[in-house]
PDB file of N, CA and C in Angstrom:
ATOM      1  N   UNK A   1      92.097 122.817  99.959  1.00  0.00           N
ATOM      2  CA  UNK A   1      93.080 123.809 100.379  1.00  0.00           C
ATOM      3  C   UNK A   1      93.991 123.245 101.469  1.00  0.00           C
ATOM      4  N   UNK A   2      93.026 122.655 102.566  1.00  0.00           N
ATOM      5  CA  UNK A   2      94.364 121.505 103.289  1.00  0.00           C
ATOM      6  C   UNK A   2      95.109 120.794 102.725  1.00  0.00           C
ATOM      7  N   UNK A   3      94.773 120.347 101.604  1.00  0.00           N
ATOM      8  CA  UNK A   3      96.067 118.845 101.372  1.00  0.00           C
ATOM      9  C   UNK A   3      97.401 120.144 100.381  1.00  0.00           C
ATOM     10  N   UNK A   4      96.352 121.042  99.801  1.00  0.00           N
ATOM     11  CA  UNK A   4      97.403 121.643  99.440  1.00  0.00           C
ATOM     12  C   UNK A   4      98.829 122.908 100.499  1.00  0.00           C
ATOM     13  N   UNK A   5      98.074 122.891 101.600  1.00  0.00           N
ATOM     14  CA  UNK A   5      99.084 123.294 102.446  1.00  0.00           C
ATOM     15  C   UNK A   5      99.780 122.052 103.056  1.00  0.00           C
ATOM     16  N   UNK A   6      99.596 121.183 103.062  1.00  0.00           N
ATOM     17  CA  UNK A   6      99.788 119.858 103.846  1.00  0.00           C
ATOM     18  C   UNK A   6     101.364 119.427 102.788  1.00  0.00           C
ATOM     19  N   UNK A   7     100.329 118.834 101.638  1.00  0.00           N
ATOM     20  CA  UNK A   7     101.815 119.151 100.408  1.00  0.00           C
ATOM     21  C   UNK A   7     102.764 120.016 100.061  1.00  0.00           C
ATOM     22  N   UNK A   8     102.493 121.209 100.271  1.00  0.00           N
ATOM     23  CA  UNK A   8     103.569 122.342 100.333  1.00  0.00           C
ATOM     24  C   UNK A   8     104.562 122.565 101.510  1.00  0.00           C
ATOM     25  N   UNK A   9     104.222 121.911 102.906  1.00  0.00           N
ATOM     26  CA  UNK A   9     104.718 121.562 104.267  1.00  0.00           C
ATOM     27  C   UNK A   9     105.686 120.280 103.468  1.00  0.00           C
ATOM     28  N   UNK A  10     105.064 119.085 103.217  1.00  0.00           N
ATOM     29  CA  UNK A  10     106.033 118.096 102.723  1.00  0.00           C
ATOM     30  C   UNK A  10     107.348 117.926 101.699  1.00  0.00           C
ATOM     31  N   UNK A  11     106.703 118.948 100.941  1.00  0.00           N
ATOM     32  CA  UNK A  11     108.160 119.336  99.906  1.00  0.00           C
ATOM     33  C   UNK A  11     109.087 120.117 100.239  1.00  0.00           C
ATOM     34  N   UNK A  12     108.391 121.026 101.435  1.00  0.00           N
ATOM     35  CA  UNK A  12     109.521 121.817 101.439  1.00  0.00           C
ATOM     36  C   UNK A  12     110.309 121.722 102.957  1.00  0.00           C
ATOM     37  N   UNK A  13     109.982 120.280 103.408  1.00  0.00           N
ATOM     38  CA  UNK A  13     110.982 119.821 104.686  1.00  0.00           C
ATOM     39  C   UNK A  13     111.306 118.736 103.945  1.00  0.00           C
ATOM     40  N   UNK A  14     111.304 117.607 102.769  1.00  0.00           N
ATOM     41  CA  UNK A  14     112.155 117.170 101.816  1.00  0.00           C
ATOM     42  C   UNK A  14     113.117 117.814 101.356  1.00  0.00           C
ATOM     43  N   UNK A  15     112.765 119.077 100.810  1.00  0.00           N
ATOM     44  CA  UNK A  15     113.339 120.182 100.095  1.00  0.00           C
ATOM     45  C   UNK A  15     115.077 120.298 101.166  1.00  0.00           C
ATOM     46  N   UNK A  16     114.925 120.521 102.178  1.00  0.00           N
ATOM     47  CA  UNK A  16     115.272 120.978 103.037  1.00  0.00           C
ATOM     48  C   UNK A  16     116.825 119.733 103.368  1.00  0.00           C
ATOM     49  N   UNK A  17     116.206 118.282 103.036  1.00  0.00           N
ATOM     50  CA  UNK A  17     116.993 117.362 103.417  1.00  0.00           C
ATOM     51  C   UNK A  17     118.365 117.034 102.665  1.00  0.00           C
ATOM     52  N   UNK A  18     119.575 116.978 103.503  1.00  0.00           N
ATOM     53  CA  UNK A  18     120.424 116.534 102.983  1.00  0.00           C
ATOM     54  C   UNK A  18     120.667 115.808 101.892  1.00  0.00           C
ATOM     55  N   UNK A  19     121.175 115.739 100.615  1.00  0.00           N
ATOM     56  CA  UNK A  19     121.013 114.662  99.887  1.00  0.00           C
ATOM     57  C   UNK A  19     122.260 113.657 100.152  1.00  0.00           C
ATOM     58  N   UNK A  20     121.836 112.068  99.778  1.00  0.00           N
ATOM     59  CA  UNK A  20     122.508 111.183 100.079  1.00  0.00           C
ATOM     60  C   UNK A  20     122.244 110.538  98.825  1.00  0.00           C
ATOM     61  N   UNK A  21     123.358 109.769  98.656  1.00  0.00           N
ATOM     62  CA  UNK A  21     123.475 108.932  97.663  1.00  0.00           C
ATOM     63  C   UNK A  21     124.511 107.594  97.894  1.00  0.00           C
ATOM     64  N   UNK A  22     124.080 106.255  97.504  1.00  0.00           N
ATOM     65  CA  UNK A  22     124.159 105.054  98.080  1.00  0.00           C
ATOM     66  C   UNK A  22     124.348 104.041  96.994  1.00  0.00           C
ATOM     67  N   UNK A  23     125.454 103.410  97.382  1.00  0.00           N
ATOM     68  CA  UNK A  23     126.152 102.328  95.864  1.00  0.00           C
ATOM     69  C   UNK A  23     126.493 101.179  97.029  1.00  0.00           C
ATOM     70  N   UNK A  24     125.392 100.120  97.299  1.00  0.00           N
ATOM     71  CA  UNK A  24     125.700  99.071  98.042  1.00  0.00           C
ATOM     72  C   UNK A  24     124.734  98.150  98.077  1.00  0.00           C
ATOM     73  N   UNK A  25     124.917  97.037  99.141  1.00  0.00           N
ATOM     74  CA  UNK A  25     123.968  95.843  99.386  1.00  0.00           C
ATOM     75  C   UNK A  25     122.745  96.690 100.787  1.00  0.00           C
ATOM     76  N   UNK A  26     122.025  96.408 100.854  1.00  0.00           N
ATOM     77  CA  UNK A  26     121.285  96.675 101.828  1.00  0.00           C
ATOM     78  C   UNK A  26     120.522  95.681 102.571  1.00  0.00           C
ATOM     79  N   UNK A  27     120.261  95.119 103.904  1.00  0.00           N
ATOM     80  CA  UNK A  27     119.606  94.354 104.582  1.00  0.00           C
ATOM     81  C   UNK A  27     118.849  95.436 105.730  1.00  0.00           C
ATOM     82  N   UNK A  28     118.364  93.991 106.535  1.00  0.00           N
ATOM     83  CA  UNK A  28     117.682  94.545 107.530  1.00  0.00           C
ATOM     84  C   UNK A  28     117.303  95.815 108.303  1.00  0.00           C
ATOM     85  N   UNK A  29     117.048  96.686 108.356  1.00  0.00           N
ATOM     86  CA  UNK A  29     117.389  98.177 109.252  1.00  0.00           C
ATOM     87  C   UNK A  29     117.924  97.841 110.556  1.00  0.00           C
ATOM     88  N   UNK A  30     118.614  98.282 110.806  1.00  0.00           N
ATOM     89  CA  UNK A  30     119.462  97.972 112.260  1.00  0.00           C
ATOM     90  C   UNK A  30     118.871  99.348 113.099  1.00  0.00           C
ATOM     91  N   UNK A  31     118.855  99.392 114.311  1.00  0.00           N
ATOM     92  CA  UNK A  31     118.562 100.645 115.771  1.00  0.00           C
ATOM     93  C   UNK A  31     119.770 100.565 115.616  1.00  0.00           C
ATOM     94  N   UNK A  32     120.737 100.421 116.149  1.00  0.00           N
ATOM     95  CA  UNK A  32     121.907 101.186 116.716  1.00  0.00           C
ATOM     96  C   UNK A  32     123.257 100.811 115.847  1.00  0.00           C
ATOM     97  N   UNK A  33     124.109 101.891 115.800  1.00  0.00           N
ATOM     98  CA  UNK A  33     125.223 101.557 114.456  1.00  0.00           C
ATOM     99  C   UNK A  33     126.811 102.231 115.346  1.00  0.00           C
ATOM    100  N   UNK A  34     127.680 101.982 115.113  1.00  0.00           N
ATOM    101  CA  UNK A  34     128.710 101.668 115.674  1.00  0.00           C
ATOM    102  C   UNK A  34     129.637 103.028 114.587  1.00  0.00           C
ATOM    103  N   UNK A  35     130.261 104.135 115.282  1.00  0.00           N
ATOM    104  CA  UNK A  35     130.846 105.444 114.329  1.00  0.00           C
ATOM    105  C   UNK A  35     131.947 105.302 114.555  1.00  0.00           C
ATOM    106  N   UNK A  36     132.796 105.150 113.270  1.00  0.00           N
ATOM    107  CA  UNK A  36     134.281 105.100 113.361  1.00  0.00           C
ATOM    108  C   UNK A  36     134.773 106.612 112.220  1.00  0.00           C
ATOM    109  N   UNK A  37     135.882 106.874 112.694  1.00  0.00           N
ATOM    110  CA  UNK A  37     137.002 108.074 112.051  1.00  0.00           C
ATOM    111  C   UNK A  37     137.807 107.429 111.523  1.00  0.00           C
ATOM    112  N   UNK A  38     138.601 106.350 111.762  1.00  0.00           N
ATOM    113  CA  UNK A  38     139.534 105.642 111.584  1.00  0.00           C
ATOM    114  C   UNK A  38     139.465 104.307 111.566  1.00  0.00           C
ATOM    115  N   UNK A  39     139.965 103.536 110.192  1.00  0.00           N
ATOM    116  CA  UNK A  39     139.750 101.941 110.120  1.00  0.00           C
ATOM    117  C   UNK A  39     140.778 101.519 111.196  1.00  0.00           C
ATOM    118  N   UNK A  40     141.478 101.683 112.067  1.00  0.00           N
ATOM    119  CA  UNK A  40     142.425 101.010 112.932  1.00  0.00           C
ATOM    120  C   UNK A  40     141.606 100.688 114.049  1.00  0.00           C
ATOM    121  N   UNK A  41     140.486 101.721 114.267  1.00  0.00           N
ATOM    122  CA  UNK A  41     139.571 101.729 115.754  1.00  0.00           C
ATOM    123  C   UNK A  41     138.554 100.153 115.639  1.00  0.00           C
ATOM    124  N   UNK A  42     138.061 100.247 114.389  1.00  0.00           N
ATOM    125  CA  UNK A  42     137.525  99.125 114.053  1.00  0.00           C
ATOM    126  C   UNK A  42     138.107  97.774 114.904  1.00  0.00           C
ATOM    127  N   UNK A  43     137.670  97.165 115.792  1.00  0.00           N
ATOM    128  CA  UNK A  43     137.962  95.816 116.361  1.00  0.00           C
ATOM    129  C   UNK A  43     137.311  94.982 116.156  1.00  0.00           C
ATOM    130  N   UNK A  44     136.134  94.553 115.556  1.00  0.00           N
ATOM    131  CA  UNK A  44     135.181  93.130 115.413  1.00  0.00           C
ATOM    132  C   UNK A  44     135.449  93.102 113.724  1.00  0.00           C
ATOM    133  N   UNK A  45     135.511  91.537 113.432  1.00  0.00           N
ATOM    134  CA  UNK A  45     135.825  91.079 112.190  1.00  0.00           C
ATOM    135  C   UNK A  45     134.132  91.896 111.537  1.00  0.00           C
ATOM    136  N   UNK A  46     134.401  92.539 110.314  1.00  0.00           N
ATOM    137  CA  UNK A  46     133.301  93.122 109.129  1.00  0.00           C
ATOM    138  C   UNK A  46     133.564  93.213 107.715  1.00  0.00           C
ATOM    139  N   UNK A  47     132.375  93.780 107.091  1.00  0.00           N
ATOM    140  CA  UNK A  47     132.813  93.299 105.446  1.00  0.00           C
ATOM    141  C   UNK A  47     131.952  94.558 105.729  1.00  0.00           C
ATOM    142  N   UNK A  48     132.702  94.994 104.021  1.00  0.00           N
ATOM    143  CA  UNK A  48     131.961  96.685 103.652  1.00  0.00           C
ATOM    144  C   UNK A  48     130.767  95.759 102.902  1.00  0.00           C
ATOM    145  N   UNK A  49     129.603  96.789 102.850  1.00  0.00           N
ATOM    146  CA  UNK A  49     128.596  96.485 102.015  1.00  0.00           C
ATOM    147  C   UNK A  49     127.888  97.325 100.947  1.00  0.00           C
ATOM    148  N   UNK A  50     128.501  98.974 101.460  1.00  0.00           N
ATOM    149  CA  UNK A  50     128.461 100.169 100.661  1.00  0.00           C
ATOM    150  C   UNK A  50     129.281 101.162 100.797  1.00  0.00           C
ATOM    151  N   UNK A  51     128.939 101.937  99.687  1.00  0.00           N
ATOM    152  CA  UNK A  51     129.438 103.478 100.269  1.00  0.00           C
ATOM    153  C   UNK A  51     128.520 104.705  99.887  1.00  0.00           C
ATOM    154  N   UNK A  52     128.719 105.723 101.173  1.00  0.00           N
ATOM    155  CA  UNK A  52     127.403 106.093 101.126  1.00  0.00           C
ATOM    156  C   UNK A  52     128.268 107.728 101.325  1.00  0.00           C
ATOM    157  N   UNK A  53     127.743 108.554 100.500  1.00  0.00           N
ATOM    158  CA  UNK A  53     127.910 109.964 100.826  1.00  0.00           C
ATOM    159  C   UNK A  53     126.729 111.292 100.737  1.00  0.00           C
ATOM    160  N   UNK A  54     127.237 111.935 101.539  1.00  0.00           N
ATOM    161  CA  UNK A  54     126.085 112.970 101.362  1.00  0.00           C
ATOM    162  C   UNK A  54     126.507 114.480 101.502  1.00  0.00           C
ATOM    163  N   UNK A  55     125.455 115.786 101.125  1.00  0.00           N
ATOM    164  CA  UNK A  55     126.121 116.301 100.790  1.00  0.00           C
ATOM    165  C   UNK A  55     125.451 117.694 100.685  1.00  0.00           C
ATOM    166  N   UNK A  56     125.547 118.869 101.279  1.00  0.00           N
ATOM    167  CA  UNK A  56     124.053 119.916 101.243  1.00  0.00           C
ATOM    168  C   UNK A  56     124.162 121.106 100.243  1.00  0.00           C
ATOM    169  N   UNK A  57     124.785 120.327  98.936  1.00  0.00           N
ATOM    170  CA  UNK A  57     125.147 121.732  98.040  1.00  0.00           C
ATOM    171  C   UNK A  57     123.849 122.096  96.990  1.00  0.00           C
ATOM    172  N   UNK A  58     123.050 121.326  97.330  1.00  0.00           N
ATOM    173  CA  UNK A  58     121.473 122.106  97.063  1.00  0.00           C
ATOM    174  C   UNK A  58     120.947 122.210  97.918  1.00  0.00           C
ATOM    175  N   UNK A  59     121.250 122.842  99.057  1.00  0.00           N
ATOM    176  CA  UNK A  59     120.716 123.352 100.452  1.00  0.00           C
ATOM    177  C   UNK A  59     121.300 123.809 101.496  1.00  0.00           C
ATOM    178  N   UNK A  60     122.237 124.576 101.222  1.00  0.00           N
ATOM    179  CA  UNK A  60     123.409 124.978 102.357  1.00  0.00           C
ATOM    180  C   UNK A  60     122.601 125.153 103.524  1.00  0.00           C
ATOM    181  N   UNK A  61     121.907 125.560 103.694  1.00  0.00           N
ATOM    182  CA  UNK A  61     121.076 125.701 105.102  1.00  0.00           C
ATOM    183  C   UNK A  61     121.465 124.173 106.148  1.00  0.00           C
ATOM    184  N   UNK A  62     121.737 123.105 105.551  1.00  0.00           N
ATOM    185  CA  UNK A  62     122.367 121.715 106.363  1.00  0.00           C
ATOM    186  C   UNK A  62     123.258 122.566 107.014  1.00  0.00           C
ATOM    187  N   UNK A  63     123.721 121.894 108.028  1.00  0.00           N
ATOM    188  CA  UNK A  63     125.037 121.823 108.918  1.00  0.00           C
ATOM    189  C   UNK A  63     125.614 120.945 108.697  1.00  0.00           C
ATOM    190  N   UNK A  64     127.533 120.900 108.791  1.00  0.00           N
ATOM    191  CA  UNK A  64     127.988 119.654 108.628  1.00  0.00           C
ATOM    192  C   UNK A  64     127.274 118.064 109.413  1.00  0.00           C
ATOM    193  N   UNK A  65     127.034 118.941 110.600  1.00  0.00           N
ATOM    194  CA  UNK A  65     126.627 117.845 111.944  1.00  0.00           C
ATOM    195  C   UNK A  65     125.138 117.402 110.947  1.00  0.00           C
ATOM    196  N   UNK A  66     124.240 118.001 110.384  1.00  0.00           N
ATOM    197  CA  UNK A  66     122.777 117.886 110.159  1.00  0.00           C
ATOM    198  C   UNK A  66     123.249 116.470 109.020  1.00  0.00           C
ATOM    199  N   UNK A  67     124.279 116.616 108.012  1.00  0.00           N
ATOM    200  CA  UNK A  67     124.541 115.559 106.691  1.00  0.00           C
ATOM    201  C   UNK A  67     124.813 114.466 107.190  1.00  0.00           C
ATOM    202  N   UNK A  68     125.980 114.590 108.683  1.00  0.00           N
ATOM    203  CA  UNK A  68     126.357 113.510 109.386  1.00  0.00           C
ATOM    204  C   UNK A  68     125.088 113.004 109.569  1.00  0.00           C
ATOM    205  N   UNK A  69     124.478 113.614 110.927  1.00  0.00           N
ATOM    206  CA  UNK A  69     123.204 112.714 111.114  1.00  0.00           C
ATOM    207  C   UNK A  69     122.644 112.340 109.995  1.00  0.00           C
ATOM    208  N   UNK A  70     122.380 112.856 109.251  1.00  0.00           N
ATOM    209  CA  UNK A  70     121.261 112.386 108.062  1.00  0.00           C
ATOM    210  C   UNK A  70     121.809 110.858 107.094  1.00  0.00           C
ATOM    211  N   UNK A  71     123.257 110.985 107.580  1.00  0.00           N
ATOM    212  CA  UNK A  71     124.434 109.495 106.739  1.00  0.00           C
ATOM    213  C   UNK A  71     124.076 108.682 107.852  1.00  0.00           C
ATOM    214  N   UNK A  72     124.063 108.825 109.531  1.00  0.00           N
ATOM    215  CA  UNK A  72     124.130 107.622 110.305  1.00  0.00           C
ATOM    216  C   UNK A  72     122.679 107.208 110.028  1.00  0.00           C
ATOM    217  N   UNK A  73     121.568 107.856 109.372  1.00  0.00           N
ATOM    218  CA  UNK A  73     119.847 107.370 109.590  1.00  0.00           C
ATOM    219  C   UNK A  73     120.054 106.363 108.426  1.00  0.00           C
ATOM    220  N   UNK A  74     120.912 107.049 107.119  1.00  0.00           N
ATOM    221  CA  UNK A  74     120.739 106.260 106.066  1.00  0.00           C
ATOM    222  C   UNK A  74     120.990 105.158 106.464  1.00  0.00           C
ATOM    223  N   UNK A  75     122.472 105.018 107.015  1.00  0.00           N
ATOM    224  CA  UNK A  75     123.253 103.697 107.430  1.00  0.00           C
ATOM    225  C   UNK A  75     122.346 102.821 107.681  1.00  0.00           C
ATOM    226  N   UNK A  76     121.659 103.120 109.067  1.00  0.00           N
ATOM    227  CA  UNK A  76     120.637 102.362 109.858  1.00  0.00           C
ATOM    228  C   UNK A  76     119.316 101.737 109.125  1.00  0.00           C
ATOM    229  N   UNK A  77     118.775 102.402 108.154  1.00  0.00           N
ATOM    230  CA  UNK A  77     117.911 102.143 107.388  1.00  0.00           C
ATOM    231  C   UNK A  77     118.422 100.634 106.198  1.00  0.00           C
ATOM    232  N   UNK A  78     120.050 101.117 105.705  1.00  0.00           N
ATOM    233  CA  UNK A  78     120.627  99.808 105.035  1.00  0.00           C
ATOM    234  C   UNK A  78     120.795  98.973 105.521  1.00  0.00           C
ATOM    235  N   UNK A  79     120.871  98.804 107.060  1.00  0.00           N
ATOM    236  CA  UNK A  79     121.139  97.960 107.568  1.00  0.00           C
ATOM    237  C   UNK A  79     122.828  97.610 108.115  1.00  0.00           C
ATOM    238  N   UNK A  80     123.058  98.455 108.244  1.00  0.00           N
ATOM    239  CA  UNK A  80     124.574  99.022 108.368  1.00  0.00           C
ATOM    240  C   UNK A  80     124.688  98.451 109.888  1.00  0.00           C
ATOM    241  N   UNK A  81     126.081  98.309 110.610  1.00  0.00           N
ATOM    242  CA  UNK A  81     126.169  98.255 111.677  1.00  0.00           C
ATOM    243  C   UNK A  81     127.481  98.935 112.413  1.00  0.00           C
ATOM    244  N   UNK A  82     128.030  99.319 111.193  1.00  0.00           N
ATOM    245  CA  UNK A  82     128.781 100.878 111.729  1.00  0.00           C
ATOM    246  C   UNK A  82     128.851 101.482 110.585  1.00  0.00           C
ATOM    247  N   UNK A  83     129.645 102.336 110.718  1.00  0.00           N
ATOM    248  CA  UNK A  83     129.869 103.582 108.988  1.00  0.00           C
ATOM    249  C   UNK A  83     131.331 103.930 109.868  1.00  0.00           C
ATOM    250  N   UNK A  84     131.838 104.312 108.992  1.00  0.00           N
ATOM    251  CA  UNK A  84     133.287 104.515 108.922  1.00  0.00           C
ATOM    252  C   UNK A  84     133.084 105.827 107.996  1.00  0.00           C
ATOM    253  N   UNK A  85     133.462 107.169 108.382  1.00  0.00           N
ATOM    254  CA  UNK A  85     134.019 108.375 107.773  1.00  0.00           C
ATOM    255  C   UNK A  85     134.821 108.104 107.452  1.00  0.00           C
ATOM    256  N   UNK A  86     135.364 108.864 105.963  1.00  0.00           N
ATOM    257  CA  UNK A  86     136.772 108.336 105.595  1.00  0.00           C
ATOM    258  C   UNK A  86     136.568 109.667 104.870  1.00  0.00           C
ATOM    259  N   UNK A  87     136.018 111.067 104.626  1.00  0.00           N
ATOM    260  CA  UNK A  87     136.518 112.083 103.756  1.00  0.00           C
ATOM    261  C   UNK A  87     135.481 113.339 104.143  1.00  0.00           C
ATOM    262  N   UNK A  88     135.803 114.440 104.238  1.00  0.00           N
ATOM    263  CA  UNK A  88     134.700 115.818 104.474  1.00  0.00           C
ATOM    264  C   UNK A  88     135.717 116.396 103.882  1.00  0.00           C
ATOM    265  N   UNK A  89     134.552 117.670 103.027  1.00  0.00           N
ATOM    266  CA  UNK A  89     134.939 118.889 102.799  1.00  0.00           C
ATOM    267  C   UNK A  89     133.920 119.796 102.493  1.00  0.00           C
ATOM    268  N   UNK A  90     134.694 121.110 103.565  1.00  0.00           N
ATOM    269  CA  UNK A  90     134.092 122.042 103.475  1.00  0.00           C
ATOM    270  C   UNK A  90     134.363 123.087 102.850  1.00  0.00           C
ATOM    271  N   UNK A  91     133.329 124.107 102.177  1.00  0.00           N
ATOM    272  CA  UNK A  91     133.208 125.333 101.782  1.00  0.00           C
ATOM    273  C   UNK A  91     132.529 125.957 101.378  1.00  0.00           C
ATOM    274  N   UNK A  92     132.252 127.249 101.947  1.00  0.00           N
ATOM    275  CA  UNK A  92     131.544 128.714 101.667  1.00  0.00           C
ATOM    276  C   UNK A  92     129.968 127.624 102.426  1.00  0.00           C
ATOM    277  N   UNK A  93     130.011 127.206 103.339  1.00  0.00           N
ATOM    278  CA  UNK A  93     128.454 126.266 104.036  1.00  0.00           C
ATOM    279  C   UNK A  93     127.917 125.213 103.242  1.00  0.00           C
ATOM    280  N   UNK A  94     128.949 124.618 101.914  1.00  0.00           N
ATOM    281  CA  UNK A  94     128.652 123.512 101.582  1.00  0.00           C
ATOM    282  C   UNK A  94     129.825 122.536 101.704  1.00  0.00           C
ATOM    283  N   UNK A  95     128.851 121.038 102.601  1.00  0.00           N
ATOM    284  CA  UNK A  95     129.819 120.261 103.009  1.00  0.00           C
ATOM    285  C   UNK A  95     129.575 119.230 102.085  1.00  0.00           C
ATOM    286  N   UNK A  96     130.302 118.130 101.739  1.00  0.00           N
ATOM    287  CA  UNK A  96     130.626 116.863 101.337  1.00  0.00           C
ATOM    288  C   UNK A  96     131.020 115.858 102.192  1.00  0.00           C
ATOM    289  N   UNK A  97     130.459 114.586 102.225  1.00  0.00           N
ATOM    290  CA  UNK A  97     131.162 113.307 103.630  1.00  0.00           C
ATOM    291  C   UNK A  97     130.937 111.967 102.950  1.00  0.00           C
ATOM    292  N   UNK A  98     132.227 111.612 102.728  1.00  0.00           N
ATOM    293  CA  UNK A  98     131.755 110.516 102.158  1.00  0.00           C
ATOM    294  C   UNK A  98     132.310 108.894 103.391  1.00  0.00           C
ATOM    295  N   UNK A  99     131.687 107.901 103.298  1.00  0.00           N
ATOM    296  CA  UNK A  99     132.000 107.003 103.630  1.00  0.00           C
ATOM    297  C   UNK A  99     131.783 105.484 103.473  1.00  0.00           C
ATOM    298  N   UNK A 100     131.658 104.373 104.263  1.00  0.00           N
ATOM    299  CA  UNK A 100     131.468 103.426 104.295  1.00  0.00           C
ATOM    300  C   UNK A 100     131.418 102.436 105.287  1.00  0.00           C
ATOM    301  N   UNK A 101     129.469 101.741 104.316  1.00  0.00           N
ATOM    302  CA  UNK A 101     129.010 101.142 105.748  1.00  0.00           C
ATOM    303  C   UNK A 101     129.522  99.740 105.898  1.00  0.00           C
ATOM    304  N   UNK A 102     129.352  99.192 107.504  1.00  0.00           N
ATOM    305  CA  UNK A 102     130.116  98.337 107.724  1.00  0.00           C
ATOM    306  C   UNK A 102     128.597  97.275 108.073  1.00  0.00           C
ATOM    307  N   UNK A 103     129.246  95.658 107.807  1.00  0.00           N
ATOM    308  CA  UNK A 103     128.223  94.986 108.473  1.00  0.00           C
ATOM    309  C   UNK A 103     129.336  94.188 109.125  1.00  0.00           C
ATOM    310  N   UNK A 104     128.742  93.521 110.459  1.00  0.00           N
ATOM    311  CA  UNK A 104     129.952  92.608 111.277  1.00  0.00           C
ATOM    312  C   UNK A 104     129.289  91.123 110.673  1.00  0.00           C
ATOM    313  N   UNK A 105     130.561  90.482 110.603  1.00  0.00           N
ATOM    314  CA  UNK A 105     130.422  88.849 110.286  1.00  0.00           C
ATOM    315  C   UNK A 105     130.045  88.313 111.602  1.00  0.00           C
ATOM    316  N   UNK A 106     129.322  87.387 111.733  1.00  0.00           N
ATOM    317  CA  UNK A 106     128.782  86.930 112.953  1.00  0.00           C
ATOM    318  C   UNK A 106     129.403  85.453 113.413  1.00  0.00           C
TER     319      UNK A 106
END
């Protein structure tokens, strides 16, 4: 009866998570990632390596801010070392964000 409350706790804070979806190269997990609005802000030479969007229209209960965070964890997990927003839209509490992660040439 524990594992089955234990499992019903796990699906339904999965349940709960933003979905993301990811068309790129992935390396290392990086700690800390670098947030841009605009490719002009960008100053250190980088190469895209994906693009990554996410999106809470099987879970409006997200917040725009909750998808964001949930895109900078992905980032960090690919190994990203900034993400660049480049698109949102909202309506009726379902958002869309799409973007792309950055790695710096060294």
């Amino acid at each position: 009866m524990k594992n089955l409350v234990l499992l019903s706790i796990a699906i339904l804070i999965s349940a709960c998570s933003p979905t993301m979806n990811y068309l790129g190269d992935t390396f290392p997990p990086t700690n800390d990632i670098d947030i841009f609005y605009d490719q002009g802000d960008i100053k250190k030479d980088y190469r895209v390596i994906g693009q990554l969007s996410g999106d809470n229209i099987n879970n409006a209960i997200n917040s725009l801010e909750k998808v964001k965070s949930g895109m900078i964890e992905e980032a960090k997990m690919r190994g990203a070392n900034g993400i660049l927003f480049l698109f949102s839209d909202s309506y009726d509490n379902e958002h869309i964000i799409k973007s792309k992660l950055l790695r710096y040439n060294q």
